[in-house]
Protein backbone atom coordinates (compact mmCIF):
# COMPACT_ATOMS: atom_id res chain seq x y z
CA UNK A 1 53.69 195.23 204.38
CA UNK A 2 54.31 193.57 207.83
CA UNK A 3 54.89 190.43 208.39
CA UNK A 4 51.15 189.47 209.93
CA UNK A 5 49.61 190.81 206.55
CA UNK A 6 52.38 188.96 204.12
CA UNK A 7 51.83 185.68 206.13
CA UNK A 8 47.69 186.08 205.95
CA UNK A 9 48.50 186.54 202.10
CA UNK A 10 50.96 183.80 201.95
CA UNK A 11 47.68 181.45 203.44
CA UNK A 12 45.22 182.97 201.06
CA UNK A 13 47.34 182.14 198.30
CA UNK A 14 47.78 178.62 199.65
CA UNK A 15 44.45 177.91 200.13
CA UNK A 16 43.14 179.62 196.82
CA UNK A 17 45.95 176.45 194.92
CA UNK A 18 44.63 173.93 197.31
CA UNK A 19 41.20 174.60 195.87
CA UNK A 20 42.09 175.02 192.28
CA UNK A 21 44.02 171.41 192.94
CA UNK A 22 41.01 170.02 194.31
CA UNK A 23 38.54 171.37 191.49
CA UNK A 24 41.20 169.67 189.30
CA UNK A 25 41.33 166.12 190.90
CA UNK A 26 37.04 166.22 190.84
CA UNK A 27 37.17 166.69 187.28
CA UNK A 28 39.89 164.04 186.37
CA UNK A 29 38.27 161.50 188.90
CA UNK A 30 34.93 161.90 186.88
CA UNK A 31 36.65 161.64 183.67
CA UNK A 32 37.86 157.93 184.81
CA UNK A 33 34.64 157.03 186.35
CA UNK A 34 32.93 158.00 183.28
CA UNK A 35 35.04 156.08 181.40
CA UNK A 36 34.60 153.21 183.36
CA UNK A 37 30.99 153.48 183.03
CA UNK A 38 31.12 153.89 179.54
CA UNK A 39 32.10 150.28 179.50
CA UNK A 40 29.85 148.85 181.35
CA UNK A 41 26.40 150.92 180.79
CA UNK A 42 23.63 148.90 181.03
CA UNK A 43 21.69 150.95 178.54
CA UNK A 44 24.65 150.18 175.89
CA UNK A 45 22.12 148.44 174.35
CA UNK A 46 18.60 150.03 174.61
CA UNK A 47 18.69 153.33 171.88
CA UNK A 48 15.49 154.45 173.67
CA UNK A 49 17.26 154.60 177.18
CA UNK A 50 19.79 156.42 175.83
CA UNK A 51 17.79 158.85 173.93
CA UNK A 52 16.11 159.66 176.99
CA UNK A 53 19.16 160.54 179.23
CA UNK A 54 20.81 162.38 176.69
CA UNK A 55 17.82 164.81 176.37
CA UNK A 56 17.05 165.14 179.85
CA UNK A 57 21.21 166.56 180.00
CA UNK A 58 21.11 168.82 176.57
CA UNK A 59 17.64 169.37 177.11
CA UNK A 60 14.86 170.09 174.26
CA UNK A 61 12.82 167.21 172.99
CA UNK A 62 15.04 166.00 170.05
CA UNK A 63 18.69 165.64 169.02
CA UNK A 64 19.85 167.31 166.34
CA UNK A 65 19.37 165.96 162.88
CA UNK A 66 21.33 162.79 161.99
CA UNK A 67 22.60 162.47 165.31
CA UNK A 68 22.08 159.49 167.60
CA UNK A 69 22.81 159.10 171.63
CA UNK A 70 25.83 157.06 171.44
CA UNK A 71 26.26 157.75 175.73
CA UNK A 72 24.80 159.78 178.72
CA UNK A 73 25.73 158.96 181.88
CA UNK A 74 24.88 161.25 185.03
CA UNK A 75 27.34 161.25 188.05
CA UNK A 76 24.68 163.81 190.70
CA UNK A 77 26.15 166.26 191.75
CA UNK A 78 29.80 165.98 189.73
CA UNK A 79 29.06 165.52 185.64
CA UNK A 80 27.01 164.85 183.17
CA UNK A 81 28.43 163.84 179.76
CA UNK A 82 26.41 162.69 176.57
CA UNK A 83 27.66 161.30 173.26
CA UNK A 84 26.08 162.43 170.07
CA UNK A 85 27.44 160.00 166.63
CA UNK A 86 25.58 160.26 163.05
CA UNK A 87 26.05 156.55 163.10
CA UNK A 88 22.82 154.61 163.59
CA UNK A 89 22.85 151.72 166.04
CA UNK A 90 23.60 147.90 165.26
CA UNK A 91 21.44 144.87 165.16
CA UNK A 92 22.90 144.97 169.09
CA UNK A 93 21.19 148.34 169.69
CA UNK A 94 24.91 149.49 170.76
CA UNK A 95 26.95 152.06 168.17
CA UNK A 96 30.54 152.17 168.58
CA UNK A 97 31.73 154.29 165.36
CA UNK A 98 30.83 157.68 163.73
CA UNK A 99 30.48 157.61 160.13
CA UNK A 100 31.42 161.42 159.52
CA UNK A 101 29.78 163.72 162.45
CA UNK A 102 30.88 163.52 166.21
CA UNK A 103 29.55 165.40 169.45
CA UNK A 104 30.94 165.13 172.90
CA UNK A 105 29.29 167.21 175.86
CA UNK A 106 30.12 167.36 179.29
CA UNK A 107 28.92 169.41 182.45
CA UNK A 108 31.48 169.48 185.59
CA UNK A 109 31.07 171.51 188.90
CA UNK A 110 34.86 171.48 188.54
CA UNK A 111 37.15 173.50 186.82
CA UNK A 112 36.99 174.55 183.09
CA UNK A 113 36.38 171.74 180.83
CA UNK A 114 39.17 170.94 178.29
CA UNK A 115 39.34 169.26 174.94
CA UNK A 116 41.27 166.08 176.68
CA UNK A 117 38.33 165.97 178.84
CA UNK A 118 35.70 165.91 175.98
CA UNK A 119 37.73 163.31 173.92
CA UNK A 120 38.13 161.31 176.88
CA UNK A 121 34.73 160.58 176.76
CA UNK A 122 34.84 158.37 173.75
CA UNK A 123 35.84 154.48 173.77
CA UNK A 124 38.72 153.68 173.64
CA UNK A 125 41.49 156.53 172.39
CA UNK A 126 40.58 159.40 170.57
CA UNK A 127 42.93 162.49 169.65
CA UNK A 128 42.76 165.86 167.91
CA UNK A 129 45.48 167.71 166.48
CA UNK A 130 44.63 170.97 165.67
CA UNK A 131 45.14 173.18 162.55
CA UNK A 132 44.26 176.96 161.37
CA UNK A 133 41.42 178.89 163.43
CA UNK A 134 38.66 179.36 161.14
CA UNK A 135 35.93 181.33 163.06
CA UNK A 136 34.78 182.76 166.41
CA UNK A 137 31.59 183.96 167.31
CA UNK A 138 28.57 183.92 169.93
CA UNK A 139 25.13 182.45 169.11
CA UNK A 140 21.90 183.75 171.51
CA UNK A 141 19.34 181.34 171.85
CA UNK A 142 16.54 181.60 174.64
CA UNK A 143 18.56 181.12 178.25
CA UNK A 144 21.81 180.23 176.80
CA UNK A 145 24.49 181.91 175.29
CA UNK A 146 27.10 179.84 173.26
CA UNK A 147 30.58 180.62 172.20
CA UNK A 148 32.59 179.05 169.67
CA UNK A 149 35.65 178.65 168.04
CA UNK A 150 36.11 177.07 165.09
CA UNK A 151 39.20 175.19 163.19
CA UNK A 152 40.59 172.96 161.05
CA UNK A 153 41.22 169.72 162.93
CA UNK A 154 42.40 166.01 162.19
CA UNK A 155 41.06 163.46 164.71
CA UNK A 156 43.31 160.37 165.44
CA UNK A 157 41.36 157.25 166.25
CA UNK A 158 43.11 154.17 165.66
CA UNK A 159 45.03 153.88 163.34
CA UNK A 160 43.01 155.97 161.47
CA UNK A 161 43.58 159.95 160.61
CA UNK A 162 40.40 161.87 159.85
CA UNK A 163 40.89 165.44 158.41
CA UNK A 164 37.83 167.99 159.28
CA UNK A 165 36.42 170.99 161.01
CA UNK A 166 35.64 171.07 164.84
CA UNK A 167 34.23 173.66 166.76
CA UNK A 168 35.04 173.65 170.55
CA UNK A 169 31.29 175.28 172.15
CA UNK A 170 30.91 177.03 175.80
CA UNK A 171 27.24 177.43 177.02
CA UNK A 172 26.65 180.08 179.18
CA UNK A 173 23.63 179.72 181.60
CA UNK A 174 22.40 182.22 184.02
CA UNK A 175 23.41 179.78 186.78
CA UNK A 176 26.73 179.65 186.81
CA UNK A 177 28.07 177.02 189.25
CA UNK A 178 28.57 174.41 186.55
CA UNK A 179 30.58 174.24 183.78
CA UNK A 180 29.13 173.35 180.35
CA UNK A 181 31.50 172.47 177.21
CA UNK A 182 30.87 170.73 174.09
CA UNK A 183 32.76 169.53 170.60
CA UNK A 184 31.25 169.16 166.99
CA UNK A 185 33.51 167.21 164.98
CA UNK A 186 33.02 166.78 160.70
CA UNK A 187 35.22 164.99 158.47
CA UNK A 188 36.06 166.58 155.02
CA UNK A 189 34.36 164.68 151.89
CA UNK A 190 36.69 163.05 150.36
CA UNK A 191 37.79 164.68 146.89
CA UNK A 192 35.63 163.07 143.63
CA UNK A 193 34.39 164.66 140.52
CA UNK A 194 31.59 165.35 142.35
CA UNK A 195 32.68 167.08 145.11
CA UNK A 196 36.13 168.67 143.57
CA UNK A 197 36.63 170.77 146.72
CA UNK A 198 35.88 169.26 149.87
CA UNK A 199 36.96 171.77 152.18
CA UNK A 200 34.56 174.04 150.79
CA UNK A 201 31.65 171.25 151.34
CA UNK A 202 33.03 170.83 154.88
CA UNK A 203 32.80 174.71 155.88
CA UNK A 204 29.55 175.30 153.94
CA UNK A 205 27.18 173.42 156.38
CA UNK A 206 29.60 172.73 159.49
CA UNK A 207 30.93 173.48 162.31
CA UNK A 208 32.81 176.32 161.16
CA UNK A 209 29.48 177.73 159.42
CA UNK A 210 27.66 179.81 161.45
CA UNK A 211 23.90 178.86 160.21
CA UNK A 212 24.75 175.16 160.76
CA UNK A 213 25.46 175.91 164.52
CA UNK A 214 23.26 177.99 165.28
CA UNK A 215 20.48 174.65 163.39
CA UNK A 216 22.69 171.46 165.25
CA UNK A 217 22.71 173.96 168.79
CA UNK A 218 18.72 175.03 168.23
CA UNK A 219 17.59 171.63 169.18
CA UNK A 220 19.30 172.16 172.76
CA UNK A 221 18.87 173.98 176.39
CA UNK A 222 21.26 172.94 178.71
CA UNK A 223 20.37 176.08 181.00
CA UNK A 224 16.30 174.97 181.06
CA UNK A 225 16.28 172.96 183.87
């Protein structure tokens, strides 16, 4: 190779990192201005408002069952990000817990969406520590495919450790210049007499159970808009 063509490759190579860098810095920038909107959302208080926003971004004309809008929040142009808990909301209208279910969605026109990014979402500090890969697999529904991947997981919030199953979901739409990620998070019953094995309760009817992602998912079209 001469050195004209390993200098033009030498630029191309540059230029390629300086975009991946600047995908990068769009995403993380959203992140913190979604998390400084978070705070301050003036619909923190009005379920309705919320409702509406968050089904205009997952599209459909319903959440899934048990599940209330928490957040949305639309940045044009950069990301959209809704907050999904099974906990109803106060007196306040506001809801600022999850009893035992937990979904975080987020579309970026930067680069892939990460599990950091999806937990970031949440007030205040939320981690995952993941355990054994339970399940992979691809749900069809009309104009989106989903993939998923399914584990064991224990989510730190607080001071609190909560053992469950997640299942990290990508939704493929025709268009592809955005980026579309979500997380369904279930605790594990806690063992009683009734429920000797709660692991089995947790897998049977969550997100590592195909049938129950293909019901919570069914409600949703992302791609229909």
């Amino acid at each position: 190779m001469g050195e004209g063509g390993f200098r033009r490759r030498l630029i191309q190579a540059g230029c390629l990192l300086l975009v991946l860098a600047i995908l990068g810095s769009i995403v993380a920038v959203a992140v913190f201005a979604w998390r400084s909107y978070r705070d301050h959302q003036t619909d923190a208080e009005n379920p309705a408002a919320r409702l509406e926003q968050a089904l205009e971004i997952l599209g459909g004309d319903r959440l899934p069952g048990g599940y209330h809008a928490m957040a949305a929040m639309k940045m044009p142009g950069i990301l959209r990000g809704v907050v999904l808990s099974d906990a109803p909301p106060g007196e306040n209208g506001r809801i600022d817990r999850f009893d035992s279910g937990l979904f975080l969605y987020m579309e970026s026109r930067g680069k892939e969406i990460t599990l950091v990014d999806l937990l970031n979402m949440w007030p205040g500090e939320l981690g995952l520590e993941p355990g054994d890969r339970l399940q992979d697999g691809t749900i069809h529904h009309s104009g989106v495919e989903i993939g998923y991947r399914s584990a064991r997981g224990s989510l730190i919030h607080g001071h609190r450790r909560l053992d469950g199953v997640f299942a990290e979901l990508s939704f493929q739409c025709v268009e592809g210049g955005r980026q579309r990620a979500g997380m369904w998070f279930k605790t594990a019953p806690v063992r009683t007499a009734i429920s000797p094995m709660p692991w089995v309760t947790a897998l049977l009817g969550g997100p590592a159970d195909l049938s129950a992602v293909e019901r919570f998912t069914g409600a949703m079209d992302p791609c229909g808009e």
